[in-house]
Protein backbone atom coordinates (compact mmCIF):
# COMPACT_ATOMS: atom_id res chain seq x y z
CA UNK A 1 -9.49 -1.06 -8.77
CA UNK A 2 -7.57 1.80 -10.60
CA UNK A 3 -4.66 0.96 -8.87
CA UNK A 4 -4.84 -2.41 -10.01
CA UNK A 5 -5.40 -1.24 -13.66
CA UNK A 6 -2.83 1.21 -13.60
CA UNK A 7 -0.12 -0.94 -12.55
CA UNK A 8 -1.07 -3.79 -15.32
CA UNK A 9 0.81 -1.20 -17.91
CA UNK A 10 3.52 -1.39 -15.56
CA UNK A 11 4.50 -4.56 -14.35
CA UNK A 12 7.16 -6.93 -15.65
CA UNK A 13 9.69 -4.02 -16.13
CA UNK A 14 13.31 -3.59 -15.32
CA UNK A 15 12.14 -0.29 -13.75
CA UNK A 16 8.76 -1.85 -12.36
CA UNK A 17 9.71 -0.51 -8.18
CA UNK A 18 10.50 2.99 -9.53
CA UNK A 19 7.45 2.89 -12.22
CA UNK A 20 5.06 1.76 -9.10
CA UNK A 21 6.22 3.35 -6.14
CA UNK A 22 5.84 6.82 -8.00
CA UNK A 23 2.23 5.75 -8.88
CA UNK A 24 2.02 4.28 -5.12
CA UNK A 25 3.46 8.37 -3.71
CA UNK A 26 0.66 9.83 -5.97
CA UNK A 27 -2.13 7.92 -4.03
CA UNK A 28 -1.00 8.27 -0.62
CA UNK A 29 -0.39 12.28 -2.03
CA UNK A 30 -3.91 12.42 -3.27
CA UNK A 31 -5.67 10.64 0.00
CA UNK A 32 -4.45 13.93 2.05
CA UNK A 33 -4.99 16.41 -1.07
CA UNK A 34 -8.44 15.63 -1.60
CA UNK A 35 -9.11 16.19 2.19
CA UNK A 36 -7.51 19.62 1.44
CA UNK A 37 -9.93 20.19 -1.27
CA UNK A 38 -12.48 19.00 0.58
CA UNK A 39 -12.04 20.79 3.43
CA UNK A 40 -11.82 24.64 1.26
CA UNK A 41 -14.84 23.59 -0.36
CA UNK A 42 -16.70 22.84 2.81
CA UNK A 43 -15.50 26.57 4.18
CA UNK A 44 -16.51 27.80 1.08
CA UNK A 45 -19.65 27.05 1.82
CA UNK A 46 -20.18 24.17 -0.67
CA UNK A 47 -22.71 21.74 1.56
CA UNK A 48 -21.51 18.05 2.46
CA UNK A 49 -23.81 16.26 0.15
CA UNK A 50 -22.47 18.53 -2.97
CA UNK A 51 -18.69 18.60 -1.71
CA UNK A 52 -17.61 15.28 -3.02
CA UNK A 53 -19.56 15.74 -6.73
CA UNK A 54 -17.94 19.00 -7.30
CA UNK A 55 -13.85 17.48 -5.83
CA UNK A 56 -14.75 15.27 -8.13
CA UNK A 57 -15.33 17.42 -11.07
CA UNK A 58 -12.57 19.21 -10.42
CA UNK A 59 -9.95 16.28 -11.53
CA UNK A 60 -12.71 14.65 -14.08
CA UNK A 61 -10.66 16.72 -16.62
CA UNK A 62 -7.10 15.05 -15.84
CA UNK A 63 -8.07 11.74 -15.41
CA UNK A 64 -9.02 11.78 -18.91
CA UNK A 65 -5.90 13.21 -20.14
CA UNK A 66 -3.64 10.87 -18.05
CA UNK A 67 -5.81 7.94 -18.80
CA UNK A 68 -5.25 8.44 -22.25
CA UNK A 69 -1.45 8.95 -21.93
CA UNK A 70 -1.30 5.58 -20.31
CA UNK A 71 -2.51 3.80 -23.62
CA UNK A 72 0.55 5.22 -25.09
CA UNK A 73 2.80 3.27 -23.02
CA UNK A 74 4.68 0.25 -24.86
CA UNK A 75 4.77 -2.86 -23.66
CA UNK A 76 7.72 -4.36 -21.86
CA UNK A 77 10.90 -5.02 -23.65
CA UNK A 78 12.86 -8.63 -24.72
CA UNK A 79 15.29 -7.98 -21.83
CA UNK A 80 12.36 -6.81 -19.27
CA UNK A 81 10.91 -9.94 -19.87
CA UNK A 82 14.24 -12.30 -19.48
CA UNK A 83 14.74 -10.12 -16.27
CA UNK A 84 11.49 -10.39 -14.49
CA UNK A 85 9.64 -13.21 -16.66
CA UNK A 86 6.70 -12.68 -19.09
CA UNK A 87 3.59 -11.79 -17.94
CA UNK A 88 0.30 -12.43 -19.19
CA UNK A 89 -3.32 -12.92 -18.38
CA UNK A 90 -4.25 -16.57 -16.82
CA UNK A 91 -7.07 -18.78 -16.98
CA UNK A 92 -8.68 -19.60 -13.56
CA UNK A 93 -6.96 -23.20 -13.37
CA UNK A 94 -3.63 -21.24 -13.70
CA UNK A 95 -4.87 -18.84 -10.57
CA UNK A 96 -5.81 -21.16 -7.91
CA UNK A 97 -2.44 -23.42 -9.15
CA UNK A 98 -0.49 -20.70 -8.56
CA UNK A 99 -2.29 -20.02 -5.09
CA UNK A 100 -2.08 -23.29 -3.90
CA UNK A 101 1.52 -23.78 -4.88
CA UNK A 102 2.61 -21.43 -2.50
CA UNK A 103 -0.52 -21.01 -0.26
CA UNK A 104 1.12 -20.85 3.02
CA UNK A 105 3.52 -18.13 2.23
CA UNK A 106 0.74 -15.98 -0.17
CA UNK A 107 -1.87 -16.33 3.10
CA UNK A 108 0.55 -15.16 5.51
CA UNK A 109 1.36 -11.88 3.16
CA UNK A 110 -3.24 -11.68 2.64
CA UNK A 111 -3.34 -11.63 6.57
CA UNK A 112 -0.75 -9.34 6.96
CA UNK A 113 -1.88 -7.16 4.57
CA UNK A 114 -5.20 -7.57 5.54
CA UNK A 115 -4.35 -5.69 8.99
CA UNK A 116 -2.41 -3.33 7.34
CA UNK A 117 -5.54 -2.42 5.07
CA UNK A 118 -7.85 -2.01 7.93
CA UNK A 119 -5.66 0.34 9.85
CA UNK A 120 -4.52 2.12 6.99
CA UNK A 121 -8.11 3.08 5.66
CA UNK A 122 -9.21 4.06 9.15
CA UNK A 123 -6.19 6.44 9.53
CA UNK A 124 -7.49 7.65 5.75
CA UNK A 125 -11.20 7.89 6.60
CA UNK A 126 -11.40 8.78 10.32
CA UNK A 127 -8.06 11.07 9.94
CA UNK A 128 -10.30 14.30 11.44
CA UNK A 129 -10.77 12.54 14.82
CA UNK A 130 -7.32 11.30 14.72
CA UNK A 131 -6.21 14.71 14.06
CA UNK A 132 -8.88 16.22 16.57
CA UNK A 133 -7.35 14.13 19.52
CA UNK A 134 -4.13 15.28 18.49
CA UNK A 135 -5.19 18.64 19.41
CA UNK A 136 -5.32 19.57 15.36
CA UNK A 137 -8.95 20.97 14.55
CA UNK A 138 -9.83 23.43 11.43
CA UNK A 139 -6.29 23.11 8.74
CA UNK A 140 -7.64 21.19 6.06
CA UNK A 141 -3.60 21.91 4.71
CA UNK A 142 -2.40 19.32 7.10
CA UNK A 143 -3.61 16.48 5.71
CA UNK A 144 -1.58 17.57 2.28
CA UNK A 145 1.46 18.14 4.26
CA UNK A 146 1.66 14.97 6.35
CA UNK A 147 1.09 12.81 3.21
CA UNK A 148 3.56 14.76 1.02
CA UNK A 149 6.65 12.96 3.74
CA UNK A 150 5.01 9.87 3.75
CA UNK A 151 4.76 9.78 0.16
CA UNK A 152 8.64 11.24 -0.12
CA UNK A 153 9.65 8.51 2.31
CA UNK A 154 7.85 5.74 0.83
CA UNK A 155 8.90 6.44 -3.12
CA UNK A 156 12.51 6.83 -1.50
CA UNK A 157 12.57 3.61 -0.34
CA UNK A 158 10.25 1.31 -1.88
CA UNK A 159 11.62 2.72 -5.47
CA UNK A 160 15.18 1.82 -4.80
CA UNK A 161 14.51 -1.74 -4.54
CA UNK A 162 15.01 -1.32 -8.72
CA UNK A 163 18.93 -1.27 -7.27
CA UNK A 164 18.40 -4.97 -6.66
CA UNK A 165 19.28 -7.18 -10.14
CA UNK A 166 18.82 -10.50 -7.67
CA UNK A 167 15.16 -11.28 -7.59
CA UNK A 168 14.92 -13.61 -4.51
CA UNK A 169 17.28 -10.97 -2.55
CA UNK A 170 14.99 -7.84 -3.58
CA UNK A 171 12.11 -10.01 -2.50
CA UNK A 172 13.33 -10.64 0.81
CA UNK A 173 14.55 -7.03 1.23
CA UNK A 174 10.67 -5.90 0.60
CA UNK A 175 9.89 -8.20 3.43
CA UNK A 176 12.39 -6.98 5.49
CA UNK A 177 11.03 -3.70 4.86
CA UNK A 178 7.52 -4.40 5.39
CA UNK A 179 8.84 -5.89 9.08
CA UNK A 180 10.61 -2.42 9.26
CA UNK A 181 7.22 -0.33 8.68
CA UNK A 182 5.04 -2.16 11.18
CA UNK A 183 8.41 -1.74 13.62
CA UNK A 184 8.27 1.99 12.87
CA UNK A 185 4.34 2.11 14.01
CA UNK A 186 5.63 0.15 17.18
CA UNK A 187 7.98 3.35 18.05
CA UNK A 188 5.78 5.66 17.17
CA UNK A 189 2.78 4.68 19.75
CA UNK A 190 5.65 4.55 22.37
CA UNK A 191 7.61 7.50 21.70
CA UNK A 192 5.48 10.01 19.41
CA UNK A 193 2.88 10.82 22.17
CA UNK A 194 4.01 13.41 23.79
CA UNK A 195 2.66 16.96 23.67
CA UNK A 196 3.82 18.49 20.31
CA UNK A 197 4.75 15.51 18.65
CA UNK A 198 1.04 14.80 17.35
CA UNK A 199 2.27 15.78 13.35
CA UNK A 200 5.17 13.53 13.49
CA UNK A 201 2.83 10.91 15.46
CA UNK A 202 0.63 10.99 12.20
CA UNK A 203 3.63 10.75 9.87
CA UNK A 204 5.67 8.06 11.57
CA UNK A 205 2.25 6.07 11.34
CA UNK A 206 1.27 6.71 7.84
CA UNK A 207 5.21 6.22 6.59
CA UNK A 208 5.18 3.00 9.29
CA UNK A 209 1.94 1.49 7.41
CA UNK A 210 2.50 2.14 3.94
CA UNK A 211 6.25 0.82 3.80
CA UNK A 212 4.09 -2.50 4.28
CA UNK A 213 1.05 -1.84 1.89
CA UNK A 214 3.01 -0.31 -0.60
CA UNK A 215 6.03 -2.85 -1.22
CA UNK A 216 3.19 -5.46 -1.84
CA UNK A 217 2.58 -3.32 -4.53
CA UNK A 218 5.78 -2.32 -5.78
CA UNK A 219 8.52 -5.41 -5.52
CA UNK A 220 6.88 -8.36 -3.19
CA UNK A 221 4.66 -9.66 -6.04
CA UNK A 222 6.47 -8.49 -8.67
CA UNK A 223 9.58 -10.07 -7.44
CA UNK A 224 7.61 -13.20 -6.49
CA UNK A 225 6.52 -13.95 -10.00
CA UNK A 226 10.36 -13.06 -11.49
CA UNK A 227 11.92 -15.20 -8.88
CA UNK A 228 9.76 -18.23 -9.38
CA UNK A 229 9.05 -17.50 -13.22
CA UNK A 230 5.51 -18.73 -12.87
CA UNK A 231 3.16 -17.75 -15.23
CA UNK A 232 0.94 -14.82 -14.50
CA UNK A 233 0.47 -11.33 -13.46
CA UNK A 234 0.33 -9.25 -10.23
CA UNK A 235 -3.53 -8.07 -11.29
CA UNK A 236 -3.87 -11.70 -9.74
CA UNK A 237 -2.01 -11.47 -7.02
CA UNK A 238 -3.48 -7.72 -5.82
CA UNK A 239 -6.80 -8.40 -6.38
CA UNK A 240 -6.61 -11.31 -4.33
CA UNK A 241 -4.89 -9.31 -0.97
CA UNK A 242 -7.19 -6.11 -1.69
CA UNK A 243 -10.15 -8.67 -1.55
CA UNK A 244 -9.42 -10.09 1.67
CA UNK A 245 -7.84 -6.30 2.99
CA UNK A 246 -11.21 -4.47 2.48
CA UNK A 247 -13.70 -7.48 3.20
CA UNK A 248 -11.68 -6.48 6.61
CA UNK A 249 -12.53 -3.30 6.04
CA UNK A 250 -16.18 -3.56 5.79
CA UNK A 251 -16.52 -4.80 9.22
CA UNK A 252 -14.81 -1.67 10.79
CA UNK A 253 -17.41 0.56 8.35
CA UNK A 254 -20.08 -1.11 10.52
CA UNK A 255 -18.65 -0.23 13.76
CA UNK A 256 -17.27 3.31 12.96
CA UNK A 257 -20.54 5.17 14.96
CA UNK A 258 -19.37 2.30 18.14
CA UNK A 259 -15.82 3.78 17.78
CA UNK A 260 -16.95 7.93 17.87
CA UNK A 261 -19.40 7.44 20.15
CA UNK A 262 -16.33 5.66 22.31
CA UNK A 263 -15.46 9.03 23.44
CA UNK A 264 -11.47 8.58 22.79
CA UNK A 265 -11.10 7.76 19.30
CA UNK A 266 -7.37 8.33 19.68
CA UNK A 267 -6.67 5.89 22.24
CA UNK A 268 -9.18 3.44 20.11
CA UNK A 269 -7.06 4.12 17.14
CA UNK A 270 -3.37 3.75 19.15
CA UNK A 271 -4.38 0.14 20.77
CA UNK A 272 -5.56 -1.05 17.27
CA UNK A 273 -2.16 -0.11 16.14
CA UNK A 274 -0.09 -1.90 18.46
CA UNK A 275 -2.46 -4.95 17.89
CA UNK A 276 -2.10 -4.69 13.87
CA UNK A 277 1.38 -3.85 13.72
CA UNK A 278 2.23 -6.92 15.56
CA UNK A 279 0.03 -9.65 13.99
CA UNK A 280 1.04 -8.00 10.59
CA UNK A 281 4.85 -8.11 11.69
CA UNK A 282 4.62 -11.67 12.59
CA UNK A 283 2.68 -12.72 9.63
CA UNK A 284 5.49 -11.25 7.68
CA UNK A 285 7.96 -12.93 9.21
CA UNK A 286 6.18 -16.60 8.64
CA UNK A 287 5.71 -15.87 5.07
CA UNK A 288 9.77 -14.68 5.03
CA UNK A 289 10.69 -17.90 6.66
CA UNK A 290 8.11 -20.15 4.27
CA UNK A 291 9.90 -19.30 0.81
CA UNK A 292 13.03 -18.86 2.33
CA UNK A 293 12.96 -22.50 2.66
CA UNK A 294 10.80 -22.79 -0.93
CA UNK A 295 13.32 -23.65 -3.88
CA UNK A 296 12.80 -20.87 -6.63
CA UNK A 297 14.26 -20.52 -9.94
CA UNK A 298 15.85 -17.38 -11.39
CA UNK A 299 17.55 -15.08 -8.41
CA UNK A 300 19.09 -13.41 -11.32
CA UNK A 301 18.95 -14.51 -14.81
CA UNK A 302 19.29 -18.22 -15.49
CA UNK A 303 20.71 -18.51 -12.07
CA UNK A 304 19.11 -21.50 -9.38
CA UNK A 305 18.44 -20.11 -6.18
């Protein structure tokens, strides 16, 4: 949900993939820094049930002072707008028009996304047993430094899609990346398992998964709206995937005690993978072939594509 509010100051700019992907580096940062915190506090001494309230407190004070330095932020420009279209909030006859305008291609991005979501929150959530079958037990500083290259990685790439002017190409290119992430998970199951290799394992994963999860956020939607100049705004669009991605979610919650007391979380977690990363490559590549055939307006400014 913060996410989502966040990146309504953002959207609709030139620099939107640079703006986003930053914010995007800073959550997959903070999902392995809080762990860290976590973690000290727990050897500390600090009990479980009091361990979240006070990592909490401890970043109550800068999420006030960011949140107010985000209300300072001006709204997007005359040539943002004629670049990536205007966007602005929509009634619900305009949301379900837009959905079922391009239904077909939007449901095969929700499914993908939806797998992606479910194997990306149990690599977040159940990281200790991951990391326990890995043969990693008692660093709470690994979580900080495995997310710090995915997060490097993923702002590297994801950002530069600002490079692309041409709407429809940047929005394929984010497709073709999110095909490349899930491929990256593929290699990684096959060719990260040996003994040693159980840091990279983790890192090939996380940087496989959120290529994916992240370009949704950064340049598939908000290239969508630019290259179709439909009326409307990516809060829309997100809160429709991240309802469908943790719904998902909720299901694995309930079966989280089946999957410890399963013995092997690790080999749990590595067939999951291969069965996500598949179905989420090859829901990709429907929704890539559905607009490529969809007639879309604006590839660049005042340009038919």
């Amino acid at each position: 949900m913060v996410f989502g509010l966040v990146q309504g100051y953002l959207e609709g700019r030139r620099m939107a993939e640079a703006l986003i992907a930053g914010l995007a580096a800073s959550f997959i940062l903070a999902d392995g820094f809080t762990k860290t915190v976590g973690g000290n506090l727990l050897q500390q001494g600090v009990s479980e049930n009091w361990m979240p309230f006070l990592a909490g407190l401890l970043f109550a004070v800068p999420l006030l002072i960011f949140t107010w330095m985000l209300t300072r932020i001006p709204a997007p420009s005359e040539k943002d707008i004629a670049y990536r279209a205007e966007r602005k909030p929509m009634t619900k006859a305009e949301r379900w028009g837009l959905f079922w305008r391009y239904a077909p291609g939007l449901t095969g991005i929700s499914i993908a996304y939806l797998l992606i979501t479910i194997l990306r929150s149990i690599r977040a959530d159940f990281g200790p047993d991951i990391w326990a079958g890995l043969g990693y037990t008692g660093v709470p500083s690994i979580y900080t430094y495995s997310e710090m290259y995915v997060a490097l990685g993923i702002m590297a790439v994801n950002g530069l899609s600002v490079l692309i002017r041409d709407n429809r190409q940047a929005f394929f290119t984010s497709l073709g990346i999110s095909v490349l992430g899930l491929a990256l998970v593929i290699l990684a199951l096959f060719q990260l398992r040996g003994e040693g290799m159980g840091f990279w394992f983790m890192v090939v994963i996380g940087l496989g998964l959120y290529l994916p999860y992240v370009a949704v956020h950064t340049t598939v939607f908000e290239r969508f709206l630019a290259m179709t100049c439909e009326p409307g705004n990516i809060g829309f669009l997100m809160y429709l995937v991240d309802t469908v991605g943790y719904l998902g979610y909720v299901g694995m919650i309930f079966a989280k005690d089946r999957m410890r007391a399963s013995g092997d979380f690790l080999s749990f977690f590595s067939q999951l993978s291969l069965l996500i990363a598949l179905g989420g490559l090859l829901a990709f590549v429907f929704s890539a072939w559905y607009f490529y055939r969809k007639k879309t307006v604006a590839a660049v400014v005042g340009v038919e594509a």
